[in-house]
C-alpha atoms as a PDB file:
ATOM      1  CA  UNK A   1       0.000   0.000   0.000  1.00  0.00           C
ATOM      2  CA  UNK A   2       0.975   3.402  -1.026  1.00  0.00           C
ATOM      3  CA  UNK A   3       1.534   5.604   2.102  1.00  0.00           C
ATOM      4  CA  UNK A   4       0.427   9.382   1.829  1.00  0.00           C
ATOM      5  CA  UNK A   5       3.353  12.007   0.615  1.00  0.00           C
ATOM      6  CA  UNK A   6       5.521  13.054   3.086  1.00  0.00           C
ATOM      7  CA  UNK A   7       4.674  10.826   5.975  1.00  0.00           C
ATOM      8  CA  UNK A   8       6.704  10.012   9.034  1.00  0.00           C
ATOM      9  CA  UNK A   9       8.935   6.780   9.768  1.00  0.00           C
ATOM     10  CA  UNK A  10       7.395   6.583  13.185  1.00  0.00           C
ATOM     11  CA  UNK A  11       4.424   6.923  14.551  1.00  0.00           C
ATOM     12  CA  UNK A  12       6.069   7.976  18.190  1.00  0.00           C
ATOM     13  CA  UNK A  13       6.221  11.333  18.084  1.00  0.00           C
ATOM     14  CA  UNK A  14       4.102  12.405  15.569  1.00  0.00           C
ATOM     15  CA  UNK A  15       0.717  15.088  16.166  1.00  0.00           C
ATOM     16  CA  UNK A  16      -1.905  13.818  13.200  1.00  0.00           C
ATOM     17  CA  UNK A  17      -2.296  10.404  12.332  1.00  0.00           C
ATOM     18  CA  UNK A  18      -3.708   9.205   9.007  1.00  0.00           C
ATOM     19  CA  UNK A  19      -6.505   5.768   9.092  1.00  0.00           C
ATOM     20  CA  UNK A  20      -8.038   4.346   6.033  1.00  0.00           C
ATOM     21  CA  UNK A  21     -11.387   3.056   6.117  1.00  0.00           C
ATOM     22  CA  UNK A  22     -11.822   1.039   2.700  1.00  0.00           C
ATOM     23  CA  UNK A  23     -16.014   0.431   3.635  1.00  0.00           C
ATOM     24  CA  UNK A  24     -18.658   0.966   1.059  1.00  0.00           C
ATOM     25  CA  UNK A  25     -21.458  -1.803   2.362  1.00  0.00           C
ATOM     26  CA  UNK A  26     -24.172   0.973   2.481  1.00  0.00           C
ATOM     27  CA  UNK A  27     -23.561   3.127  -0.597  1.00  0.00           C
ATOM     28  CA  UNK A  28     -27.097   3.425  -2.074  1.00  0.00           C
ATOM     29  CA  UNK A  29     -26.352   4.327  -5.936  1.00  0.00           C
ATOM     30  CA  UNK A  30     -22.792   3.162  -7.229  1.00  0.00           C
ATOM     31  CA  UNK A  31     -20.130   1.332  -5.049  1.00  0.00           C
ATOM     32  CA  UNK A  32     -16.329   1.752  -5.195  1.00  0.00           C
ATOM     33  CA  UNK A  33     -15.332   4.354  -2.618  1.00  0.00           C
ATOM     34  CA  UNK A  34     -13.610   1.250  -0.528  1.00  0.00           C
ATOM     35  CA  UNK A  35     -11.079   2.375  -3.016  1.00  0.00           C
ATOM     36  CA  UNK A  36     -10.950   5.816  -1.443  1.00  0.00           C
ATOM     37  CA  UNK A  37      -8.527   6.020   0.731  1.00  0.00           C
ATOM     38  CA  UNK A  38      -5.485   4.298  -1.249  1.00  0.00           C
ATOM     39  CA  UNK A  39      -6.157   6.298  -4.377  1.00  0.00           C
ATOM     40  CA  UNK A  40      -6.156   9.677  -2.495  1.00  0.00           C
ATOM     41  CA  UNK A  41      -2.812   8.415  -0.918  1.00  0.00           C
ATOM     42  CA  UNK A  42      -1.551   7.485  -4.531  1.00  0.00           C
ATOM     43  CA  UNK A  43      -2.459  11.060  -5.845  1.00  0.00           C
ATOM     44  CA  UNK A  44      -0.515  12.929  -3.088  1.00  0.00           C
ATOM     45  CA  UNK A  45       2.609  12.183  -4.984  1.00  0.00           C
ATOM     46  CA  UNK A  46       1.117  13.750  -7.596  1.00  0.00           C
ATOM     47  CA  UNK A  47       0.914  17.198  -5.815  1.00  0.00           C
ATOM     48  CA  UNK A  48       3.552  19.596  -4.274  1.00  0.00           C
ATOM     49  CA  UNK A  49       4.247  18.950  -0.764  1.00  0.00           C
ATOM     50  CA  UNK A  50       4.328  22.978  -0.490  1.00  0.00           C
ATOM     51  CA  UNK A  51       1.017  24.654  -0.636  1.00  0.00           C
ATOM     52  CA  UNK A  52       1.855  27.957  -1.785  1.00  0.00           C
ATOM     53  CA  UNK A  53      -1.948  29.200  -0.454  1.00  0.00           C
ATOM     54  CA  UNK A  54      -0.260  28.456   3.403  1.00  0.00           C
ATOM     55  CA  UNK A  55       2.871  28.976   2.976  1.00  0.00           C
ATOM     56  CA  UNK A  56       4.180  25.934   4.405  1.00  0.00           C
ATOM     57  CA  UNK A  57       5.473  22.228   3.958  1.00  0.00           C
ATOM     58  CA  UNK A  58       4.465  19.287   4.464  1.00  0.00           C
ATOM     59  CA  UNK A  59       8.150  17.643   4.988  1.00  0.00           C
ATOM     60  CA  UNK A  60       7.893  20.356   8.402  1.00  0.00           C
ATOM     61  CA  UNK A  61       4.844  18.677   9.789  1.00  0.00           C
ATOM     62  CA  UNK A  62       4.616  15.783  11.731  1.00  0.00           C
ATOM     63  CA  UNK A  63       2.393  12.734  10.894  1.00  0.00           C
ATOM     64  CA  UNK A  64       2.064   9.320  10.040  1.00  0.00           C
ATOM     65  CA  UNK A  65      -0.184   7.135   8.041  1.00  0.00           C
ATOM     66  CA  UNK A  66      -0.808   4.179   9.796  1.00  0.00           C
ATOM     67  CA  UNK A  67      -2.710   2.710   6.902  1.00  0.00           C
ATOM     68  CA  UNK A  68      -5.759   0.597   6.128  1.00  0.00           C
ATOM     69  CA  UNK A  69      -7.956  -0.845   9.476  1.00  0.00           C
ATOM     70  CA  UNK A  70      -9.101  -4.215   8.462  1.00  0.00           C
ATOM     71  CA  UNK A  71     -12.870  -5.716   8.111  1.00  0.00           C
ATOM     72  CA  UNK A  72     -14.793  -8.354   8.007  1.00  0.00           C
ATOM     73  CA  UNK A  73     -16.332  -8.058   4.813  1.00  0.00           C
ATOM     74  CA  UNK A  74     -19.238  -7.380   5.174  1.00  0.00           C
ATOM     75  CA  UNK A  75     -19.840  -6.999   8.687  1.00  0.00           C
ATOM     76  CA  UNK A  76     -20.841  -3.110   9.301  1.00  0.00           C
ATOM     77  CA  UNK A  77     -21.554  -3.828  13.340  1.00  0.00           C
ATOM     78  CA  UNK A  78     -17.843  -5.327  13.594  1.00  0.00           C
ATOM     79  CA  UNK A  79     -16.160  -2.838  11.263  1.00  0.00           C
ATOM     80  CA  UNK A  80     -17.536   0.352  13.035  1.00  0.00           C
ATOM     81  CA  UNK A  81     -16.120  -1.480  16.432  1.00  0.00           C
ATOM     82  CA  UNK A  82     -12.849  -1.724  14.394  1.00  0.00           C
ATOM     83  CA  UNK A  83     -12.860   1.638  13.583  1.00  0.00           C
ATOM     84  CA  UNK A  84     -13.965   3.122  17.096  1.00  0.00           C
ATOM     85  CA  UNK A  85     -11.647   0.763  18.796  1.00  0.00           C
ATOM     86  CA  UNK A  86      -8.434   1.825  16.926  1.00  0.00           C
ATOM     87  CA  UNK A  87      -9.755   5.738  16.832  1.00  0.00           C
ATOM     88  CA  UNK A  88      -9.985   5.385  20.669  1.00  0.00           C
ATOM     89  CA  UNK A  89      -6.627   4.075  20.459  1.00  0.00           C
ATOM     90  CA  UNK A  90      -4.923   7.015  18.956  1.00  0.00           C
ATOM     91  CA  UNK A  91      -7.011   9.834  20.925  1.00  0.00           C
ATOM     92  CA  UNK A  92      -6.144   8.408  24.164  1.00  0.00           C
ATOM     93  CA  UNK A  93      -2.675   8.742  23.148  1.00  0.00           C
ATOM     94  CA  UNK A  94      -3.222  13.076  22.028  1.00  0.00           C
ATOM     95  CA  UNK A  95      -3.227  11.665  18.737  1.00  0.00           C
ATOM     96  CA  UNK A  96      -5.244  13.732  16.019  1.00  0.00           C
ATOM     97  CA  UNK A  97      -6.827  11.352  13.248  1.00  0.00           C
ATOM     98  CA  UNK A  98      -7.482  12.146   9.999  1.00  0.00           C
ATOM     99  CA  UNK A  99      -9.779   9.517   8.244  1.00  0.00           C
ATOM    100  CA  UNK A 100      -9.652   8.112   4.576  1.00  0.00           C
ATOM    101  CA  UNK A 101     -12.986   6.985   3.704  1.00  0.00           C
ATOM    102  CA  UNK A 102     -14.836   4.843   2.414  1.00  0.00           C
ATOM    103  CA  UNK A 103     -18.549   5.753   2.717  1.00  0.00           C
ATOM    104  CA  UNK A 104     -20.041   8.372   4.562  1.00  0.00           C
ATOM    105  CA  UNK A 105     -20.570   5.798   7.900  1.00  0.00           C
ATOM    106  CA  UNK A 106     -17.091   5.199   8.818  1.00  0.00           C
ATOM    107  CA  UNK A 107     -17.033   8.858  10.461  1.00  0.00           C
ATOM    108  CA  UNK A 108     -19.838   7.711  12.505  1.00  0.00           C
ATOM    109  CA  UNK A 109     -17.528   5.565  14.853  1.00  0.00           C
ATOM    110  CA  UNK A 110     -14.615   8.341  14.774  1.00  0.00           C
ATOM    111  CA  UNK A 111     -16.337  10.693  16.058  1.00  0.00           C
ATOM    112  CA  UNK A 112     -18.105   8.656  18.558  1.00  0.00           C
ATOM    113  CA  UNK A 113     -14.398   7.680  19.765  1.00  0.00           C
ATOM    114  CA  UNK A 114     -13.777  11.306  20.119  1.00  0.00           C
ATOM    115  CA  UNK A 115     -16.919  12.331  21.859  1.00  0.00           C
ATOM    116  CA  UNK A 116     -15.931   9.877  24.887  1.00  0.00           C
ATOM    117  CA  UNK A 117     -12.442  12.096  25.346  1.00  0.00           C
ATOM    118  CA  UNK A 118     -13.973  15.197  23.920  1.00  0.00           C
ATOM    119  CA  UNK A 119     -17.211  15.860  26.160  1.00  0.00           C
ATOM    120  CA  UNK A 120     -18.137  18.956  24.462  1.00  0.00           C
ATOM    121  CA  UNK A 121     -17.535  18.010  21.390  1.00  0.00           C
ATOM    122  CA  UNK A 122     -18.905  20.182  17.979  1.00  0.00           C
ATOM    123  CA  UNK A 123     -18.662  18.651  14.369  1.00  0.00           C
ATOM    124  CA  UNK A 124     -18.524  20.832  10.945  1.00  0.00           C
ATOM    125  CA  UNK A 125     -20.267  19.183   8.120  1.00  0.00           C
ATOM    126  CA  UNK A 126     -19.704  19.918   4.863  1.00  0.00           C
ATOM    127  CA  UNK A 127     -21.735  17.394   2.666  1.00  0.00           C
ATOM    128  CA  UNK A 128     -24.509  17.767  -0.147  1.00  0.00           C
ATOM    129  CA  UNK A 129     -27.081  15.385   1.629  1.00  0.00           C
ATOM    130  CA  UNK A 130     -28.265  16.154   4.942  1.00  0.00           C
ATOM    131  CA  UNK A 131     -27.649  12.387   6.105  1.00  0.00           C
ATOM    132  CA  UNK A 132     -29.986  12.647   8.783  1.00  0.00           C
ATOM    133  CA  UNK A 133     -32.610   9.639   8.324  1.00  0.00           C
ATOM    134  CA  UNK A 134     -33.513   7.513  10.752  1.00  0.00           C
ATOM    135  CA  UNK A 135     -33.779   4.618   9.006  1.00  0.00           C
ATOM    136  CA  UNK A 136     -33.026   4.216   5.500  1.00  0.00           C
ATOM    137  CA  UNK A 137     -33.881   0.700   3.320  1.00  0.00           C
ATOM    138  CA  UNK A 138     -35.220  -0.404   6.780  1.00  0.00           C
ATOM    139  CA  UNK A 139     -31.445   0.058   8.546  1.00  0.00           C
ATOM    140  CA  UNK A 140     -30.469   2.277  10.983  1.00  0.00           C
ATOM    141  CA  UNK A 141     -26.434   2.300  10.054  1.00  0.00           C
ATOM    142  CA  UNK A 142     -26.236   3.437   6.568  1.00  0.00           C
ATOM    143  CA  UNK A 143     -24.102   6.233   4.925  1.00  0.00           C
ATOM    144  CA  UNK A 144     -27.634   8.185   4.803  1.00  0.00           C
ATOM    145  CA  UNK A 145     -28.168   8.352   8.561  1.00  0.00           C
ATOM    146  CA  UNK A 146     -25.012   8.994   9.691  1.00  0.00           C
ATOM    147  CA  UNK A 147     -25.185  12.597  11.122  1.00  0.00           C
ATOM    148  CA  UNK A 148     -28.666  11.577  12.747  1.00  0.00           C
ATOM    149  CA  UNK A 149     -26.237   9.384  14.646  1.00  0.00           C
ATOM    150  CA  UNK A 150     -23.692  11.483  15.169  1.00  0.00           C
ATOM    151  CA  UNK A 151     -26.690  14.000  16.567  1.00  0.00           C
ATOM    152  CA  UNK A 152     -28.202  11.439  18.420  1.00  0.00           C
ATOM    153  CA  UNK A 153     -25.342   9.794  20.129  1.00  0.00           C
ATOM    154  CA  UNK A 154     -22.048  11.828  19.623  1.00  0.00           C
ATOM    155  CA  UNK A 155     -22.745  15.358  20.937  1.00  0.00           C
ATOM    156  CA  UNK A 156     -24.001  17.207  23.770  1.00  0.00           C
ATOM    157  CA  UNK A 157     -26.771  18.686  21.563  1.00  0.00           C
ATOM    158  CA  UNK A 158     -27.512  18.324  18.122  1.00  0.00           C
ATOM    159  CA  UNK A 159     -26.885  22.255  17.867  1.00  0.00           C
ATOM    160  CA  UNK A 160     -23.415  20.909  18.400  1.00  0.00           C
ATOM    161  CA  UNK A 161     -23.976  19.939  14.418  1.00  0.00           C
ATOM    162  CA  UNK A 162     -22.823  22.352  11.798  1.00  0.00           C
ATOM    163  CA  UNK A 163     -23.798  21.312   8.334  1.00  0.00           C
ATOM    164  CA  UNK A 164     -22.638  23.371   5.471  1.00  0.00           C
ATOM    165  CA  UNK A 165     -23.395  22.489   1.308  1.00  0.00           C
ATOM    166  CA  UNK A 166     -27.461  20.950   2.042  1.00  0.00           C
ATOM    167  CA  UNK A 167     -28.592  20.606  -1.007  1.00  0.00           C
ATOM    168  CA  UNK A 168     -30.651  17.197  -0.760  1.00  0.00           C
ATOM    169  CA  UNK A 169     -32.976  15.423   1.492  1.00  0.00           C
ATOM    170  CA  UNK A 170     -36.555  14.299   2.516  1.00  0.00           C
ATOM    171  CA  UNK A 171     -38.818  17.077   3.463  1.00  0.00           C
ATOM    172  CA  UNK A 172     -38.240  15.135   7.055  1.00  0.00           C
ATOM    173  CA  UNK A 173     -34.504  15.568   6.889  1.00  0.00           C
ATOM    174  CA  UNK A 174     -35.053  19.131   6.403  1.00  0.00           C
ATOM    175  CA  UNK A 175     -37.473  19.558   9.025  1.00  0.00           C
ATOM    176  CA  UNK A 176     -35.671  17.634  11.431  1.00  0.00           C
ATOM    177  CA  UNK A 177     -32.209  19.458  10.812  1.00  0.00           C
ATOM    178  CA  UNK A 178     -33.978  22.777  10.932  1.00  0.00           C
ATOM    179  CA  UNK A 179     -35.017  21.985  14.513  1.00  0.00           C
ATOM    180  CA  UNK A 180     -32.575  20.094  15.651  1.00  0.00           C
ATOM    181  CA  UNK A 181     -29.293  20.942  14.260  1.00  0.00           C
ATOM    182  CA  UNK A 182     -27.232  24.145  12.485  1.00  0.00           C
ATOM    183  CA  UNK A 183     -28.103  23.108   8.878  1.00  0.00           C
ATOM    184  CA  UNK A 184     -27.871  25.593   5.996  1.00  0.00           C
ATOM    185  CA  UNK A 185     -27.835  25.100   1.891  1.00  0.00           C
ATOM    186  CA  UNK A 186     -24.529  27.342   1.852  1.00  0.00           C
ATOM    187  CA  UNK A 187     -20.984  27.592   2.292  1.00  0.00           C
ATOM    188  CA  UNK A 188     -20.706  30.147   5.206  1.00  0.00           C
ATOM    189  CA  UNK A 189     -18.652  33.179   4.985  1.00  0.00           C
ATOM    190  CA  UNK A 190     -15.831  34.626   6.356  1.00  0.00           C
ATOM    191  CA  UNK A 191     -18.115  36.542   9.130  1.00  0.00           C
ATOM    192  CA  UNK A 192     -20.038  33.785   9.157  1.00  0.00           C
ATOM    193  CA  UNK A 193     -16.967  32.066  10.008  1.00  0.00           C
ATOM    194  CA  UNK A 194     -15.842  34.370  12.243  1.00  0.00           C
ATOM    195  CA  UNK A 195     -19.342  34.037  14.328  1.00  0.00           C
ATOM    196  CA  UNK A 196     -18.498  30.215  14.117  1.00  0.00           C
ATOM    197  CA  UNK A 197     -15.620  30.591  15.704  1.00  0.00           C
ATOM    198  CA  UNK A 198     -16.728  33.151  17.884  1.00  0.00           C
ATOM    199  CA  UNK A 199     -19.548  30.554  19.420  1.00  0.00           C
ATOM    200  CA  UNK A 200     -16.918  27.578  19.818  1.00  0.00           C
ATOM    201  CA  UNK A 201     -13.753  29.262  20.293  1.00  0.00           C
ATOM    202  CA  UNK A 202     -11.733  26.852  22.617  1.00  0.00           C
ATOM    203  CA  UNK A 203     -13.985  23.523  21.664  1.00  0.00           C
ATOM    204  CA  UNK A 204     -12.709  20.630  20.456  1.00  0.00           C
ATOM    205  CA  UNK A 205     -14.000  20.422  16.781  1.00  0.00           C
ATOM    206  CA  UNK A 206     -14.203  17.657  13.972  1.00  0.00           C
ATOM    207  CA  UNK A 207     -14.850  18.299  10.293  1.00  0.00           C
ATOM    208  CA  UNK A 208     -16.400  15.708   7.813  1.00  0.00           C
ATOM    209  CA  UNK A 209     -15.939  15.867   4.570  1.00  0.00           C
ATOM    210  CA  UNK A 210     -18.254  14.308   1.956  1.00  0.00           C
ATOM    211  CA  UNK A 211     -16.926  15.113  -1.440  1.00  0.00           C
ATOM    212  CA  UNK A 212     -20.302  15.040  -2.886  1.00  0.00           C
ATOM    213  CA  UNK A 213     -20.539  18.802  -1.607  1.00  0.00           C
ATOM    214  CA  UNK A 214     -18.333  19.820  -4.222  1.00  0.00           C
ATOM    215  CA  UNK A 215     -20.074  20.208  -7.426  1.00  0.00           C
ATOM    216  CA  UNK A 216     -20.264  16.970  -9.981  1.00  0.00           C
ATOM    217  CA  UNK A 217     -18.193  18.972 -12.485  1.00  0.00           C
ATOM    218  CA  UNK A 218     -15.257  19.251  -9.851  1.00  0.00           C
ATOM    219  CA  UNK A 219     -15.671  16.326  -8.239  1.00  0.00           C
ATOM    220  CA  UNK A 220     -17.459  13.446 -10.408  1.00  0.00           C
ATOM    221  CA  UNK A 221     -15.841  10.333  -8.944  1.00  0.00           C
ATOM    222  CA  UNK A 222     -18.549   9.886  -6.070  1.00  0.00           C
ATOM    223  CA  UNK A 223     -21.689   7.646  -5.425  1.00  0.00           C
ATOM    224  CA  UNK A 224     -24.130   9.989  -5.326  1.00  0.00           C
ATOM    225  CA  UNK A 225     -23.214  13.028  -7.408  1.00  0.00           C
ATOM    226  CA  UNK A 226     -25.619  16.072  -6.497  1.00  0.00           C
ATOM    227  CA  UNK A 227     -25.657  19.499  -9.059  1.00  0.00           C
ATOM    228  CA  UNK A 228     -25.300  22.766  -7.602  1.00  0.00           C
ATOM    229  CA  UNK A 229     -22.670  21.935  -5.868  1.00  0.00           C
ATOM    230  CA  UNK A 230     -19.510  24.255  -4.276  1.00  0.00           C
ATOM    231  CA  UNK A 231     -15.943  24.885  -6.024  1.00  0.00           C
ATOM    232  CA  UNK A 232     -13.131  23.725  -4.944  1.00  0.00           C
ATOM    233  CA  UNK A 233     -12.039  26.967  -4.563  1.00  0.00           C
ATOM    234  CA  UNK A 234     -14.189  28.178  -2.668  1.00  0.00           C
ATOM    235  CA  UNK A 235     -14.552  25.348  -0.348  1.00  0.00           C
ATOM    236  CA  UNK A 236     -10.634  25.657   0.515  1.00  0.00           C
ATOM    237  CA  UNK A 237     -11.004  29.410   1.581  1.00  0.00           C
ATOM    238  CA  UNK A 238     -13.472  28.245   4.087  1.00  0.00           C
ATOM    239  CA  UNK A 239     -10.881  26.080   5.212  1.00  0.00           C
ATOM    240  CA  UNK A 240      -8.440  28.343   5.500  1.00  0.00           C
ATOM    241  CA  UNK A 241     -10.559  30.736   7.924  1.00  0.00           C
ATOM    242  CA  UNK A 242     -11.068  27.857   9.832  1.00  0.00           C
ATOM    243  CA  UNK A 243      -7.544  27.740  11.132  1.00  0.00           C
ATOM    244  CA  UNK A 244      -8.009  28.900  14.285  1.00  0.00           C
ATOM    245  CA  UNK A 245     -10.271  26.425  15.504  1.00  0.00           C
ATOM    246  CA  UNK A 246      -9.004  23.592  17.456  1.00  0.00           C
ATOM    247  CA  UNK A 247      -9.651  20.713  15.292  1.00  0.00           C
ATOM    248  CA  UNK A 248      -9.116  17.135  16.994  1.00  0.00           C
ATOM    249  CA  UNK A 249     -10.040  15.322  13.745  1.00  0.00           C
ATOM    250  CA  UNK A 250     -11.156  15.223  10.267  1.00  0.00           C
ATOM    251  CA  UNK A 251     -12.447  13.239   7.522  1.00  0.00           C
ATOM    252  CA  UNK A 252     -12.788  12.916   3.583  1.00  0.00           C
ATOM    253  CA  UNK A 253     -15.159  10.635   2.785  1.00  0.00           C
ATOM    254  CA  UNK A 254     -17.041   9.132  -0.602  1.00  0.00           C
ATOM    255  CA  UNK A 255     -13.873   9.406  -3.039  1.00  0.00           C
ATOM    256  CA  UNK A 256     -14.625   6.706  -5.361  1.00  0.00           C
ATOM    257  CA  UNK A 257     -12.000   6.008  -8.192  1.00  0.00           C
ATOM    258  CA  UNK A 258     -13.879   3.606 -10.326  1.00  0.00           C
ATOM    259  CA  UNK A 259     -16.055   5.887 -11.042  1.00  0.00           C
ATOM    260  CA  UNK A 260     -13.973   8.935 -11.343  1.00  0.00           C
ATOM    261  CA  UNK A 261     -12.154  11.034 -14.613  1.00  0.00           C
ATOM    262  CA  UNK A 262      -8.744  11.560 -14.933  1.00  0.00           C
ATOM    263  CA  UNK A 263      -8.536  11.300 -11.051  1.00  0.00           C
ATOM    264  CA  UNK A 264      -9.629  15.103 -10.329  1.00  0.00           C
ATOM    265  CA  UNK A 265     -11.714  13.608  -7.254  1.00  0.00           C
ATOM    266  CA  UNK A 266      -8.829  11.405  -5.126  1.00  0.00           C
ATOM    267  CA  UNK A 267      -6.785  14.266  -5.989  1.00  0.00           C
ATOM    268  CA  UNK A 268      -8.741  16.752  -4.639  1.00  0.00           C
ATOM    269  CA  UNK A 269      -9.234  14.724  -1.689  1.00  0.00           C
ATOM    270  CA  UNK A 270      -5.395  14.325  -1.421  1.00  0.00           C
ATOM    271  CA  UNK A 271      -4.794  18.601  -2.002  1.00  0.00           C
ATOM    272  CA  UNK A 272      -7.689  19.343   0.286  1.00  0.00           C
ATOM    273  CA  UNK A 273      -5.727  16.036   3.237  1.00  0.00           C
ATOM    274  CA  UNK A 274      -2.530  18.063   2.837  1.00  0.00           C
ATOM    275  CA  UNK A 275      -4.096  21.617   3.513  1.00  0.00           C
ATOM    276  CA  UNK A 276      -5.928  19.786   6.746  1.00  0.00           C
ATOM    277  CA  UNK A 277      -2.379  18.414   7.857  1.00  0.00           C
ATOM    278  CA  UNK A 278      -0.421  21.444   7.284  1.00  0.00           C
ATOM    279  CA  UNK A 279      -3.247  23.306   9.065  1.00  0.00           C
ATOM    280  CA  UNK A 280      -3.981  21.373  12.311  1.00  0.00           C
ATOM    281  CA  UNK A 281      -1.109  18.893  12.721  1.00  0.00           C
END
């Protein structure tokens, strides 16, 4: 397996840790992101490890990719354990994890690993579904109801919940997120931002990533595509504002390379992995 650009010998003393999650037993329209997380590694060494946007380098940070977790294929109650049970791992050790995904659910036990070290825990969502069913195909753990369970289960209060990039749902996921969580349609601002940080400002925070908030045209090589999606560049000046705020963890999730062109998806999954590292490791 390819490790990501740039990372560490040792795990000892690094600050971020990279996990894959190669999962896609949920995905409700096309499979293939369980090829996520090695083909965004593969396309780091197809970018700088400079970003000229922060002015920094990735060969001055410290972290290491510990690689893929293994499943039992097929088993989603056994692979979340596997992933909570190694996330758990690296937190209690000050670790910071950045996960490969996979579908949408692997962030599910990630973040429910951080909310048991992290008791006030908020999470930033950026994603074009609002992934906030109950039940979906008659399941409760599905790529689709993922941030009702982080909501449910994870976080203090479900205002604790952030979403960012809405653009798709049931009139109930809409309804329910309206009441129940921070959800807008949009990309916030910089003041918006600025309130953001204003309202959290010394919390531990995670981001998730679905790459399906990007728009089709930018990022094609997902499951379940959505138009009117963001830019890519306007998506990584959000992230940039966010640099102040003390991020424990974050994800990129539903990169799938079968389906992709050229690989403009895994490789903006592997830019917008080496802004997150040079940012918060």
């Amino acid at each position: 397996m390819t490790r990501f650009m740039s990372s560490s010998s040792s795990i000892d003393k690094t600050k971020m840790v990279i996990i894959g999650a190669p999962v896609d037993y949920t995905c409700s329209r096309s499979p293939g992101t369980r090829g996520g997380p090695d083909a965004i590694r593969e396309e780091s060494w197809n970018i700088e490890s400079y970003s000229p946007s922060l002015e920094m380098d990735l060969e001055d940070r410290s972290f290491y990719d510990l690689g893929n977790i293994s499943f039992p294929i097929g088993d989603v109650s056994r692979s979340l354990e596997n992933i909570e049970q190694v996330s758990r791992m690296l937190f209690s050790k000050g670790k910071k994890v950045l996960l490969l995904g996979g579908e949408h659910l692997v962030s599910y036990p990630v973040i429910k690993a951080a909310s048991s070290f992290y008791k006030n825990l908020c999470v930033i969502h950026f994603d074009a579904h609002a992934d906030l069913r109950k039940f979906y195909h008659g399941g409760s753990l599905s790529h689709a109801s993922v941030m009702r369970l982080v909501a449910e289960n994870c976080l203090q209060s479900g205002k604790d919940l952030h979403q960012f990039g809405i653009r798709s749902g049931t009139r109930e996921e809409f309804e329910w997120g309206y009441h129940n969580t921070c959800l807008s349609s949009r990309l916030p601002d910089r003041e918006q931002v600025e309130d953001l940080f204003q309202e959290i400002k010394g919390r531990p925070v995670y981001i998730s990533i679905d790459i399906d908030v990007f728009d089709p045209s930018v990022a094609p090589g997902t499951g379940t595509p959505e138009p009117g999606g963001v830019h890519s560049s306007d998506f990584l000046n959000v992230f940039y504002e966010m640099n102040r705020f003390n991020v424990i963890g974050f994800d990129i999730v539903e990169v799938s390379p079968l389906i992709d062109h050229n690989g403009i998806t895994s490789l903006l999954g592997a830019k917008i992995a080496r802004e997150g590292i040079l940012l918060w490791s």
